[in-house]
C-alpha atoms as a PDB file:
ATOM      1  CA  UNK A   1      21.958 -17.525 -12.642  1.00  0.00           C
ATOM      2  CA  UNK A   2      19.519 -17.914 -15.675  1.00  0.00           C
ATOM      3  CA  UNK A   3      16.798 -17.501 -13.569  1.00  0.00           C
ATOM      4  CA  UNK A   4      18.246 -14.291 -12.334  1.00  0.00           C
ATOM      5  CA  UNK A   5      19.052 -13.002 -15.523  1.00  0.00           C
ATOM      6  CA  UNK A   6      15.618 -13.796 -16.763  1.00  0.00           C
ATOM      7  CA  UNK A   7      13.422 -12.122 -13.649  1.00  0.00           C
ATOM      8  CA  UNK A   8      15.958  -9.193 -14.103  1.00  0.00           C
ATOM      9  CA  UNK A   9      15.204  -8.979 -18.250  1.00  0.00           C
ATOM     10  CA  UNK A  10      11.707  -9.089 -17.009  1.00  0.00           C
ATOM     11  CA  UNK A  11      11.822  -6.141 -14.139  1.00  0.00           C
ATOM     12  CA  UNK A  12      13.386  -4.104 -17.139  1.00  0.00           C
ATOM     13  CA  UNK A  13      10.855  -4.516 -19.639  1.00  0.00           C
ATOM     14  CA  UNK A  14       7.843  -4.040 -17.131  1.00  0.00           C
ATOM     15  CA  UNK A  15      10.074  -1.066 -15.977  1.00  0.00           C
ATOM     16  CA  UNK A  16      10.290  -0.003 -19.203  1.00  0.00           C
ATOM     17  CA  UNK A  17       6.868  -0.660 -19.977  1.00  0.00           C
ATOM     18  CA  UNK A  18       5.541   1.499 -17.701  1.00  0.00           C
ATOM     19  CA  UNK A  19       7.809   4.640 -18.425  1.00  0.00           C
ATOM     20  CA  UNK A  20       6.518   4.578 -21.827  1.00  0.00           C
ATOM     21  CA  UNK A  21       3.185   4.294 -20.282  1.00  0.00           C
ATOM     22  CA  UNK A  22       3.060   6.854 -17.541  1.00  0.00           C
ATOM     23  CA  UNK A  23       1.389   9.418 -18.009  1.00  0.00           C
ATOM     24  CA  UNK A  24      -1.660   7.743 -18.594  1.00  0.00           C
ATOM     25  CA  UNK A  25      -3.761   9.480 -21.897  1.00  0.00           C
ATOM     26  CA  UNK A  26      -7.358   7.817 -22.820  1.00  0.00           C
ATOM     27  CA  UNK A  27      -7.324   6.355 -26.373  1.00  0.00           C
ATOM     28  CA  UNK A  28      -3.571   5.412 -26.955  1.00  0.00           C
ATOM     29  CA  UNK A  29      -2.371   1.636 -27.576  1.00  0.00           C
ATOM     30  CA  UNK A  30      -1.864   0.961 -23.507  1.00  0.00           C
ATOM     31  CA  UNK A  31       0.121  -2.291 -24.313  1.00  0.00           C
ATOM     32  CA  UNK A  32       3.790  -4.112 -24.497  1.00  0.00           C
ATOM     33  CA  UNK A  33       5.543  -6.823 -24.371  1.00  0.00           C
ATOM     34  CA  UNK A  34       7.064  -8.481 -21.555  1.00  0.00           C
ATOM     35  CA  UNK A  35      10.612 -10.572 -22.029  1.00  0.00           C
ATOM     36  CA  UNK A  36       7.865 -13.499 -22.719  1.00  0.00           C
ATOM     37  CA  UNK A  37       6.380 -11.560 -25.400  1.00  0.00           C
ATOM     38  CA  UNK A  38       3.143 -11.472 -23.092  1.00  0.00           C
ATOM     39  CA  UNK A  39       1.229  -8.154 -23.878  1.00  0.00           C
ATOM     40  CA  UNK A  40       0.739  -6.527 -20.659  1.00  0.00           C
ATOM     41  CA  UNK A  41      -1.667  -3.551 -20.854  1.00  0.00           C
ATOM     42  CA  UNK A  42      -1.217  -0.220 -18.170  1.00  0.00           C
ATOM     43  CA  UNK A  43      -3.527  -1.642 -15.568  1.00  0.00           C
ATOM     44  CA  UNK A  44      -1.605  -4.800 -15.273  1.00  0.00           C
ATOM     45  CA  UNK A  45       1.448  -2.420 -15.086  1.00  0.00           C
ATOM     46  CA  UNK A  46       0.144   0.581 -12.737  1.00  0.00           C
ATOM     47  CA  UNK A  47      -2.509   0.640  -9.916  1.00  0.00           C
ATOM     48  CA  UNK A  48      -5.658   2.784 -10.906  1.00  0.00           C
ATOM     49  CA  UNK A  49      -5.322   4.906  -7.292  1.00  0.00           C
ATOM     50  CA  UNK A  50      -4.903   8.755  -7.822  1.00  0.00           C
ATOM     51  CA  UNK A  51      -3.888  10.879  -5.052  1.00  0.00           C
ATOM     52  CA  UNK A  52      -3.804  14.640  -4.870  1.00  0.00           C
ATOM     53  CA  UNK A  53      -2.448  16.613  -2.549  1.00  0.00           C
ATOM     54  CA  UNK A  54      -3.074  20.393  -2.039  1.00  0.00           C
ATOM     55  CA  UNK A  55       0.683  21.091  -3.083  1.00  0.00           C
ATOM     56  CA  UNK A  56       0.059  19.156  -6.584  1.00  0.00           C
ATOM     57  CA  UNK A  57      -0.942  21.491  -9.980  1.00  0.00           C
ATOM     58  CA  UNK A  58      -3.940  19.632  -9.922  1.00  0.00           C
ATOM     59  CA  UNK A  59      -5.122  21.469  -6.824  1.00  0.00           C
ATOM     60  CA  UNK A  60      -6.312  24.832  -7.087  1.00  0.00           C
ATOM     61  CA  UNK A  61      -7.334  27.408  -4.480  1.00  0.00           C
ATOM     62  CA  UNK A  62      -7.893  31.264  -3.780  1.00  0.00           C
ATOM     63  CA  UNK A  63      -5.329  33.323  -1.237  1.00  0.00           C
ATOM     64  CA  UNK A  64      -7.781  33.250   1.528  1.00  0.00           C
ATOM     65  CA  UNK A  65      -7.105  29.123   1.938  1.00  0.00           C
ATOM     66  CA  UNK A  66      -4.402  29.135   4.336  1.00  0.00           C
ATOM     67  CA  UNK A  67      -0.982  26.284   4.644  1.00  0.00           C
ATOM     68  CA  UNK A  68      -0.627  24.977   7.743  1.00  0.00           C
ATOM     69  CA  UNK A  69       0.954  21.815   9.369  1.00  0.00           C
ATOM     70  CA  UNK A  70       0.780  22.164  13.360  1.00  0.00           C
ATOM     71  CA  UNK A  71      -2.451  19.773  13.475  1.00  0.00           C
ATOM     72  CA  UNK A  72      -1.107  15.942  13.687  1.00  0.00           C
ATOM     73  CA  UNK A  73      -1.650  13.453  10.877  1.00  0.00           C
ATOM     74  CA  UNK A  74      -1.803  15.085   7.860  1.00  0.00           C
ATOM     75  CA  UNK A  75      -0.068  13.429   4.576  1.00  0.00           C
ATOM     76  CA  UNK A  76       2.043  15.664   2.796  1.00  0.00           C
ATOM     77  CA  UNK A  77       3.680  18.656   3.647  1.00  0.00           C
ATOM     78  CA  UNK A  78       0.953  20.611   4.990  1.00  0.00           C
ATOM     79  CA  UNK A  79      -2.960  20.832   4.980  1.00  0.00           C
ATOM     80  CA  UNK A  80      -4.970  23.615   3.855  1.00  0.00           C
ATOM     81  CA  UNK A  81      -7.904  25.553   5.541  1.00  0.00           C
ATOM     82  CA  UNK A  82     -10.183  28.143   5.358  1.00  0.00           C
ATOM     83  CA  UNK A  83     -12.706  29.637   7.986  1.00  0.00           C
ATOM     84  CA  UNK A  84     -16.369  29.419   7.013  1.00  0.00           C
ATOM     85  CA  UNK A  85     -18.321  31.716   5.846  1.00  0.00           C
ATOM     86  CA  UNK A  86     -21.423  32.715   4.043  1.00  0.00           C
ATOM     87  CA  UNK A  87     -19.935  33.021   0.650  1.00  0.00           C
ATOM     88  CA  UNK A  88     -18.478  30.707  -2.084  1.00  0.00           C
ATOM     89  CA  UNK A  89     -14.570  29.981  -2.830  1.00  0.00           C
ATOM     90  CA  UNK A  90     -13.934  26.899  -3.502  1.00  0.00           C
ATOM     91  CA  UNK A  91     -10.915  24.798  -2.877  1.00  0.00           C
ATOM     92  CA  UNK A  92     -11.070  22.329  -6.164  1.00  0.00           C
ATOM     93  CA  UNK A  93      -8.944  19.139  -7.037  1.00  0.00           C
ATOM     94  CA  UNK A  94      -8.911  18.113 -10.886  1.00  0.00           C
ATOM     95  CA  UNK A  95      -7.645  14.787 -12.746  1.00  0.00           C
ATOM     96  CA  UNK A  96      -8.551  13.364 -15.974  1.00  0.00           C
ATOM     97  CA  UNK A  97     -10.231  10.261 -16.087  1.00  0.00           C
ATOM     98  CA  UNK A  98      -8.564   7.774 -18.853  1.00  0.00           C
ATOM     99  CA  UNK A  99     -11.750   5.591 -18.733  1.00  0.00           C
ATOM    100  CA  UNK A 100     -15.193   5.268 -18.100  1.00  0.00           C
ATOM    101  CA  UNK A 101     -15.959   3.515 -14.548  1.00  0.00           C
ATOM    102  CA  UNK A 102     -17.943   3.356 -11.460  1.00  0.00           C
ATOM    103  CA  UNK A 103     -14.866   5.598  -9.437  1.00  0.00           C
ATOM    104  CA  UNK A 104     -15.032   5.606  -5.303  1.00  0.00           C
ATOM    105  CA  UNK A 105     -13.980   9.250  -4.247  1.00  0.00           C
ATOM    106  CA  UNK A 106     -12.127   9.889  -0.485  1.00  0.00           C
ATOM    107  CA  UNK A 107     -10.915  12.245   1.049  1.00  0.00           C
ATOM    108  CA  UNK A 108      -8.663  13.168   4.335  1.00  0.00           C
ATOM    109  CA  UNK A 109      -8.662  15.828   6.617  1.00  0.00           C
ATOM    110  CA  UNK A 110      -7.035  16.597  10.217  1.00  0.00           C
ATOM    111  CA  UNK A 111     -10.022  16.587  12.807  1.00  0.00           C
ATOM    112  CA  UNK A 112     -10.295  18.427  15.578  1.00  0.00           C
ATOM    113  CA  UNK A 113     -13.004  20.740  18.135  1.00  0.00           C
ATOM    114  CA  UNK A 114     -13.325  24.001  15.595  1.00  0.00           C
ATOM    115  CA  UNK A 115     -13.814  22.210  12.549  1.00  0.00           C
ATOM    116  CA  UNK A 116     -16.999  22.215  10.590  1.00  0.00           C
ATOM    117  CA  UNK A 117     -19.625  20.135  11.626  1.00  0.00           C
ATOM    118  CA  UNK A 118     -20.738  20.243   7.679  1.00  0.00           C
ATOM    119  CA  UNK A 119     -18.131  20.271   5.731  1.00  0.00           C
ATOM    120  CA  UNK A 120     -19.557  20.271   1.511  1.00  0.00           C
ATOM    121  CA  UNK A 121     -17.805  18.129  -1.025  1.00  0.00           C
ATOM    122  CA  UNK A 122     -19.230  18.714  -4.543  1.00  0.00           C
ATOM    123  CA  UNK A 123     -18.153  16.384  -6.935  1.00  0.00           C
ATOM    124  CA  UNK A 124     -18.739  17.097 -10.436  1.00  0.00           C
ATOM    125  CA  UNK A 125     -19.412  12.964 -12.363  1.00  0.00           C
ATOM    126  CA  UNK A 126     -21.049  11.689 -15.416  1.00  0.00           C
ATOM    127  CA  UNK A 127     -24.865  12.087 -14.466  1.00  0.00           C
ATOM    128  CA  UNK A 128     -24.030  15.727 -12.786  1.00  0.00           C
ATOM    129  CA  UNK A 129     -23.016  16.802  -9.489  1.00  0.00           C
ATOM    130  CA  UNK A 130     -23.200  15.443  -5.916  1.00  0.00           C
ATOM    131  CA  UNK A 131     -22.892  17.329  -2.319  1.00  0.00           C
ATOM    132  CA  UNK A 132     -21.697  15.488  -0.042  1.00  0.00           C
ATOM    133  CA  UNK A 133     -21.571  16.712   4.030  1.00  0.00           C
ATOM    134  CA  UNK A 134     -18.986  15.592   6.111  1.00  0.00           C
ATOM    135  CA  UNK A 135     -18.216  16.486   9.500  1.00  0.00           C
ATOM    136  CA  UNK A 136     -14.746  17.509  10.295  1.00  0.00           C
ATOM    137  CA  UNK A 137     -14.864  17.030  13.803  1.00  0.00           C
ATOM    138  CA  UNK A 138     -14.059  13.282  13.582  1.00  0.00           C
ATOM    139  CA  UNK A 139     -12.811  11.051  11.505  1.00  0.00           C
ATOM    140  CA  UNK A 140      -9.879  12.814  10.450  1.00  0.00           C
ATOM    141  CA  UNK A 141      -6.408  11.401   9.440  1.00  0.00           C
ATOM    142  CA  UNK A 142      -8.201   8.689   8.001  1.00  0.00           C
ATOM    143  CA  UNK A 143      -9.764   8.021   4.523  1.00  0.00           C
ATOM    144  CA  UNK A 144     -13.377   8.566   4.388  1.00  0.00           C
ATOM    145  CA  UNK A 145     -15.311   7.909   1.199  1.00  0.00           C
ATOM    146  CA  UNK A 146     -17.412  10.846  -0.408  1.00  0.00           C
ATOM    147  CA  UNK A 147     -19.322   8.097  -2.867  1.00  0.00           C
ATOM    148  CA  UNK A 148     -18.882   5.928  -5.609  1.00  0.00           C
ATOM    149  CA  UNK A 149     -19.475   8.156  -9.052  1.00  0.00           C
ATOM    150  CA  UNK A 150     -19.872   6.957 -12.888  1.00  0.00           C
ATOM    151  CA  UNK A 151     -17.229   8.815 -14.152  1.00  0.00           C
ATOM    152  CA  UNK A 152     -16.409   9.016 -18.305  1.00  0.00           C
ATOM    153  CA  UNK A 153     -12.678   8.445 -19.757  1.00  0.00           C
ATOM    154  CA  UNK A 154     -11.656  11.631 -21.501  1.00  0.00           C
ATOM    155  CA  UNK A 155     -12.792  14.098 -18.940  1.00  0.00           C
ATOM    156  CA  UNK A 156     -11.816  15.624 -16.062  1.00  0.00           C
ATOM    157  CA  UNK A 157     -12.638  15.038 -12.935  1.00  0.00           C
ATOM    158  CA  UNK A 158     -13.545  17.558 -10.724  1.00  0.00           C
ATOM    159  CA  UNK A 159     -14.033  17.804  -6.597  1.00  0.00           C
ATOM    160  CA  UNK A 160     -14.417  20.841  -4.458  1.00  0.00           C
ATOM    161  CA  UNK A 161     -14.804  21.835  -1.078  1.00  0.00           C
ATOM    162  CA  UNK A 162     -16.716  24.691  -0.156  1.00  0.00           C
ATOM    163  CA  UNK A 163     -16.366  26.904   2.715  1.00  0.00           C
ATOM    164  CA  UNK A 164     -19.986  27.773   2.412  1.00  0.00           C
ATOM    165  CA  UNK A 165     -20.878  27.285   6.264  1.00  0.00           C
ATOM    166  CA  UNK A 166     -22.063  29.387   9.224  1.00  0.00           C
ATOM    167  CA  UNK A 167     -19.111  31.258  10.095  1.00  0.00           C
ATOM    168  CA  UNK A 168     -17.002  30.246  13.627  1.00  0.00           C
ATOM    169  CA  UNK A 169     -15.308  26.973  12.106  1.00  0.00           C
ATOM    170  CA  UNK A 170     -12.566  26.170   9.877  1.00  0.00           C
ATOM    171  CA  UNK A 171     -12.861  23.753   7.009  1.00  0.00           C
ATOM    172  CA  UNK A 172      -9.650  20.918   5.998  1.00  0.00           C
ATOM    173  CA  UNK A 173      -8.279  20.170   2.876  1.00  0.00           C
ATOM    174  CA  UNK A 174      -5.463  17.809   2.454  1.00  0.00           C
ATOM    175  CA  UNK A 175      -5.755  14.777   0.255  1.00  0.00           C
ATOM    176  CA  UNK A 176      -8.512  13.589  -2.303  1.00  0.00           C
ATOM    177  CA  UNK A 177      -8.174   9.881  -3.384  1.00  0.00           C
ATOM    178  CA  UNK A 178      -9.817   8.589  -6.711  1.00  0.00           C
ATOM    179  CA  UNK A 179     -10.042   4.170  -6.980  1.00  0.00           C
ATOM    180  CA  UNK A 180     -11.736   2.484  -9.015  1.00  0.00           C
ATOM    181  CA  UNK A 181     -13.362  -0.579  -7.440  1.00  0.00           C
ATOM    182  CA  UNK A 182     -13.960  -3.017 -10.408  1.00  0.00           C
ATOM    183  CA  UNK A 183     -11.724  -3.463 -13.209  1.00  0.00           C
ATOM    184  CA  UNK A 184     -12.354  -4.628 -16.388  1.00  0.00           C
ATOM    185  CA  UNK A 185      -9.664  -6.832 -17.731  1.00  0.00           C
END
């Protein structure tokens, strides 16, 4: 029973831990104690992965993206879309970043025939901003990586999808997925 009671003390300070710890802010002492006394810092305690979905307050859109959720394998409640057109409104997903990294960027859509064959990404990083294509027509319900991006703790992250396109399609928007590949410890 010792055993028990000690993986159970354990659970509830790494529990605890990471109450105290969540949500994550850039400059703050990220550290406590275990029932060892072991320091454990928040990436020992949380995984670095950041999803957002277009229902979260970090998603932002105007009235003319649509909610939908009749196309199959979307995460989420629903998806959102927009037909293309020759004219700018952007669908944007924002996040601070609580430190500075080399960040990989996906992002999932549902495919199918009258989605855009060029689908832009703009992601907005440390050394400027990067558009990334991506065809729509394929590859959906999957992850698919926009890039790997120096990002800097402190800011915000920002990605956007444009519906800039020859009109006739419809561009996707569900998830956007932010990892960082390499962790210092």
């Amino acid at each position: 029973m010792q055993s028990i009671s000690s993986a159970a003390s354990s659970f509830a300070a790494i529990a605890f831990c990471l109450i105290l710890l969540f949500p994550i802010s850039a400059g703050a002492d990220d550290s406590c104690k275990d029932s060892q006394g072991e320091r454990q810092t928040r990436e020992e305690l949380q995984d670095s992965s950041i999803i957002i979905d277009n229902h979260d307050n970090a998603f932002r859109a105007s009235e003319n993206w649509q909610r939908k959720s009749t196309s199959k394998g979307f995460q989420g409640p629903d998806y959102a879309f927009r037909p293309t057109a020759l004219q700018s409104d952007m669908a944007s997903w924002e996040t601070p970043i609580s430190h500075t990294g080399q960040y990989t960027i996906s992002a999932r859509w549902t495919d199918g025939t009258n989605r855009s064959a060029s689908a832009q990404y703009i992601v907005h990083h440390a050394k400027g901003k990067t558009t990334v294509k991506k065809d729509q027509r394929q590859n959906g319900n999957e992850w698919i990586a926009l890039g790997t991006f120096s990002l800097t703790g402190g800011t915000t992250l920002r990605v956007e999808l444009s519906c800039w396109s020859q009109p006739g399609a419809v561009v996707i928007l569900s998830l956007i997925h932010i990892s960082e590949p390499t962790r210092p410890y």
